[in-house]
Protein backbone atom coordinates (compact mmCIF):
# COMPACT_ATOMS: atom_id res chain seq x y z
CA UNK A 1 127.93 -62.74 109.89
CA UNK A 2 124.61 -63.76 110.21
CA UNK A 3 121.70 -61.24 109.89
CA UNK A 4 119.54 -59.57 112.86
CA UNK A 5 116.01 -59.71 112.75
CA UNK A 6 114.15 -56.88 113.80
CA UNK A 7 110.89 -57.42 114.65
CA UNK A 8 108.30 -54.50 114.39
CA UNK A 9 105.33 -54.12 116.84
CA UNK A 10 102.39 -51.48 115.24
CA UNK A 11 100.26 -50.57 117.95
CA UNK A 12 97.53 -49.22 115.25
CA UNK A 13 95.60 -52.65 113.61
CA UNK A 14 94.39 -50.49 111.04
CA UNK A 15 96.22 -51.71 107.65
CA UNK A 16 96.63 -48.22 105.87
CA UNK A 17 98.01 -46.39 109.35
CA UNK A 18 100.75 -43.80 109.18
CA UNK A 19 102.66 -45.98 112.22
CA UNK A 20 102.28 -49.04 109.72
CA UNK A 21 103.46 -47.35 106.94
CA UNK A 22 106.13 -46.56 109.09
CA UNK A 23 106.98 -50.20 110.12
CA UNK A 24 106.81 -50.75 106.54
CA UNK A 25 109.82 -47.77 105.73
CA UNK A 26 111.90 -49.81 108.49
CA UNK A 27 111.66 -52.79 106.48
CA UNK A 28 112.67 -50.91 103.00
CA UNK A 29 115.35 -49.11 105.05
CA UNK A 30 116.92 -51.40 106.83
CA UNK A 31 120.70 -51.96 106.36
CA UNK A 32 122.22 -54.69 104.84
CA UNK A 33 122.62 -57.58 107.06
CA UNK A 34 119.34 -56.63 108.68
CA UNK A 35 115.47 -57.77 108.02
CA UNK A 36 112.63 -55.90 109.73
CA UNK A 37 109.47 -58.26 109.83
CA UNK A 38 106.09 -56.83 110.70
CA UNK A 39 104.46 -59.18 113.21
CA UNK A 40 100.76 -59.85 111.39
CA UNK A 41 98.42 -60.79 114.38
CA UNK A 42 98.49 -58.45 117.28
CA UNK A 43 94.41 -58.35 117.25
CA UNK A 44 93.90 -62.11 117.41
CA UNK A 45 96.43 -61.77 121.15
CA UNK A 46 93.84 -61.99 123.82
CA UNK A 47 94.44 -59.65 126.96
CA UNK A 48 97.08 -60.80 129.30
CA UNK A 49 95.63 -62.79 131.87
CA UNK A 50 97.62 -64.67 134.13
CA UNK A 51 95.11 -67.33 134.51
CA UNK A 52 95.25 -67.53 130.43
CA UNK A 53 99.26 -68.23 131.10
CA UNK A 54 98.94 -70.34 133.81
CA UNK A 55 96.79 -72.85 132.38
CA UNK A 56 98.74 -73.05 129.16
CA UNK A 57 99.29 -69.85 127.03
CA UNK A 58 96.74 -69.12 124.03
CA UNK A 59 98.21 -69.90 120.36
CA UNK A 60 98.23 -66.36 119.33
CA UNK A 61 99.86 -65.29 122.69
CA UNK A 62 102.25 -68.68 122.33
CA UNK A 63 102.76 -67.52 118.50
CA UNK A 64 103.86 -63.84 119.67
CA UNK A 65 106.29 -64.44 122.55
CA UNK A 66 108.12 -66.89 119.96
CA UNK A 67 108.54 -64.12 117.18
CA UNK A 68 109.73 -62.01 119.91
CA UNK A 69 112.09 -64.59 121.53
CA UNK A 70 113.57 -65.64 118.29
CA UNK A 71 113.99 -61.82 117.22
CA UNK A 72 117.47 -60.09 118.04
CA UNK A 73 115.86 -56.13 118.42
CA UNK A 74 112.16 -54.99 118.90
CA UNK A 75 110.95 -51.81 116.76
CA UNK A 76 107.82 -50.84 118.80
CA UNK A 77 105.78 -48.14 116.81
CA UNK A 78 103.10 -46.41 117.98
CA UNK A 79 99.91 -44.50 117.54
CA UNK A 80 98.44 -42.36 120.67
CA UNK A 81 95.23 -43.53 122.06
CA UNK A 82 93.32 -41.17 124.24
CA UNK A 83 97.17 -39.45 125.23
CA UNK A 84 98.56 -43.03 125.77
CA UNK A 85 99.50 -46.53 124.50
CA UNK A 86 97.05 -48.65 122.08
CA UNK A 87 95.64 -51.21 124.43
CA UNK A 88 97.23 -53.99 121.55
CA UNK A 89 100.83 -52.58 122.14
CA UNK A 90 100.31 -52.46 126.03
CA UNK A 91 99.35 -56.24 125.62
CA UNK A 92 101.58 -57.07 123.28
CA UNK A 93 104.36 -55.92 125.61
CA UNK A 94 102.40 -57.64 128.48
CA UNK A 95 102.46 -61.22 126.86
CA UNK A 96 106.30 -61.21 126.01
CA UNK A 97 107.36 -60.15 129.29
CA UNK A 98 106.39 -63.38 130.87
CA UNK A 99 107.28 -65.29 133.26
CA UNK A 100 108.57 -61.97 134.47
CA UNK A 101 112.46 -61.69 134.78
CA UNK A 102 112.87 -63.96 131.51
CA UNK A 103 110.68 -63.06 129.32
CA UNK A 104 110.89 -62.97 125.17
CA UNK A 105 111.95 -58.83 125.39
CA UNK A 106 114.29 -59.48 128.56
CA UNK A 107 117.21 -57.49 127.52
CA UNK A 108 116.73 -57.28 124.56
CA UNK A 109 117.49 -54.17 122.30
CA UNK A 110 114.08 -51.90 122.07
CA UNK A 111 113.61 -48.98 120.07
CA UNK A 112 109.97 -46.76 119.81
CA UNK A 113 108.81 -44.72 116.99
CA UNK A 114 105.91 -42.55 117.44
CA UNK A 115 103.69 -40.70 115.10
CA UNK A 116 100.41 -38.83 115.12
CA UNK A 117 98.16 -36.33 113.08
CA UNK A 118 98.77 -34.26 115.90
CA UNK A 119 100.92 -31.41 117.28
CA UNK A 120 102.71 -33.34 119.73
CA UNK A 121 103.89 -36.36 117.49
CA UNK A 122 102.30 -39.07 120.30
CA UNK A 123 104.36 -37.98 122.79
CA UNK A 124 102.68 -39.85 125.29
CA UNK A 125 102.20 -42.73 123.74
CA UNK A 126 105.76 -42.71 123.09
CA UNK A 127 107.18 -41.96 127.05
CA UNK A 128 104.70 -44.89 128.32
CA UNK A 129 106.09 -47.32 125.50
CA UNK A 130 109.30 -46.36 126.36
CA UNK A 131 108.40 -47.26 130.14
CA UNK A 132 105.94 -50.23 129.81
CA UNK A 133 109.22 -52.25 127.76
CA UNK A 134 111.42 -50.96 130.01
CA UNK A 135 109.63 -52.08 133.18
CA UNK A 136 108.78 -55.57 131.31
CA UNK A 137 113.01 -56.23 131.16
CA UNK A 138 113.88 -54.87 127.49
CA UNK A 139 117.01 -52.42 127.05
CA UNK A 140 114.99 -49.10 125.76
CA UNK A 141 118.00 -47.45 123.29
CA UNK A 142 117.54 -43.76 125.07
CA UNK A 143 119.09 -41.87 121.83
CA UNK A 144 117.51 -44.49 119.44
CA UNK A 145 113.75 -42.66 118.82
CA UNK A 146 111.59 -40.91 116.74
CA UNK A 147 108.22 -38.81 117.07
CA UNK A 148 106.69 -37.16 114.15
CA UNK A 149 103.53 -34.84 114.56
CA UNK A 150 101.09 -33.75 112.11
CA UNK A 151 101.22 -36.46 109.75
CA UNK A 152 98.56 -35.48 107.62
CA UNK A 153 99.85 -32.38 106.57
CA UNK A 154 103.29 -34.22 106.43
CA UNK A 155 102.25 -37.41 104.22
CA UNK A 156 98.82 -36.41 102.85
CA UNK A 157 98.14 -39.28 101.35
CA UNK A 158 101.84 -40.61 100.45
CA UNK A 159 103.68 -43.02 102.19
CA UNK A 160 106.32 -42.28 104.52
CA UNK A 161 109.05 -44.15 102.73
CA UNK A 162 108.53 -41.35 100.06
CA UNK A 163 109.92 -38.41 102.12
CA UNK A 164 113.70 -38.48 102.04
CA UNK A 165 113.78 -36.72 105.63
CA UNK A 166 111.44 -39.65 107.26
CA UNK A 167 113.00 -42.88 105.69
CA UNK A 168 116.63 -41.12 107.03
CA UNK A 169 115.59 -40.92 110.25
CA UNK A 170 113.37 -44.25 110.18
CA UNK A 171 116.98 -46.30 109.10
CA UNK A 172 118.98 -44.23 111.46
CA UNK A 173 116.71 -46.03 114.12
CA UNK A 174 116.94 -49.30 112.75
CA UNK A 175 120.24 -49.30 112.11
CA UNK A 176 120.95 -48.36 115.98
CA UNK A 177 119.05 -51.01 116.89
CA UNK A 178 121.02 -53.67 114.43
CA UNK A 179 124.16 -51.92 116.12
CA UNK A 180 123.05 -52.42 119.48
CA UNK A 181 122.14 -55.62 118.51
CA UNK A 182 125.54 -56.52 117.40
CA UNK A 183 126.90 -55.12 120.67
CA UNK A 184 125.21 -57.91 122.45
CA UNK A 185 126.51 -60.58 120.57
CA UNK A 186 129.88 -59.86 120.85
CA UNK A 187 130.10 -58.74 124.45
């Protein structure tokens, strides 16, 4: 069997963030079989511009849609922004769903993980991920999620990997992802 590649979208750029720290727990948790790489590069992705595309696809933008083509699942996880999506994930998600229709995420297996400092766990952010990759052609696992709220007092300043609770659910994800994954292969 060979092994699915997950590859993990952070919407924050910031290198300490609680949603890469996050990404980073997928990749300790993952099952066996599996390997969760953090894409490194989202800030050098210019906006989507379909001028950009049509007249030959920056590197960075060429660099992305080929991580995401040659991944089997997509682990989006994200910050909120001003009650929505980081502009980087937005565009991220904009650049591999062209050409439109068949696209790097076109059915592909998606799963979102959200996380915030407050209350509501990035809710937002979360529901417009969830719609953004489904709109752009990827297959958004519906019982495949996580949101968690009030990270500071949650974390402080450890890592997420380092509450029991967290790195359960985090490899619960990515191991529905690797299933679904699977499920695609063999049907």
């Amino acid at each position: 069997m060979s092994q699915t590649r997950v590859l993990a979208l952070v919407g924050s750029l910031r290198a300490a963030s609680v949603n890469r720290q996050l990404a980073e727990t997928a990749a300790k948790v993952a099952p066996e079989g599996a390997e969760v790489t953090i894409y490194e590069g989202l800030g050098d992705v210019p906006f989507y511009n379909e001028d950009l595309d049509a007249a030959g696809a920056p590197a960075a933008a060429l660099a992305l849609r080929a991580a995401a083509a040659e991944a089997d699942a997509l682990l989006l996880v994200t910050p909120e922004y001003n009650g929505t999506i980081p502009a980087v994930l937005k565009n991220a998600i904009d650049w591999i769903s062209r050409p439109y229709g068949t696209g790097a995420v076109k059915d592909k297996p998606v799963a979102v993980i959200s996380a915030s400092p407050s209350p509501n766990a990035a809710a937002w952010a979360h529901e417009d991920t969830r719609k953004a990759v489904k709109i752009a052609g990827g297959s958004v696992l519906e019982d495949v999620s996580i949101s968690i709220g009030a990270t500071h007092e949650k974390f402080g300043d450890r890592h997420p990997s380092e509450s029991v609770e967290v790195a359960a659910q985090v490899a619960a994800v990515v191991s529905g992802l690797v299933a679904a994954a699977g499920e695609l292969v063999n049907a």
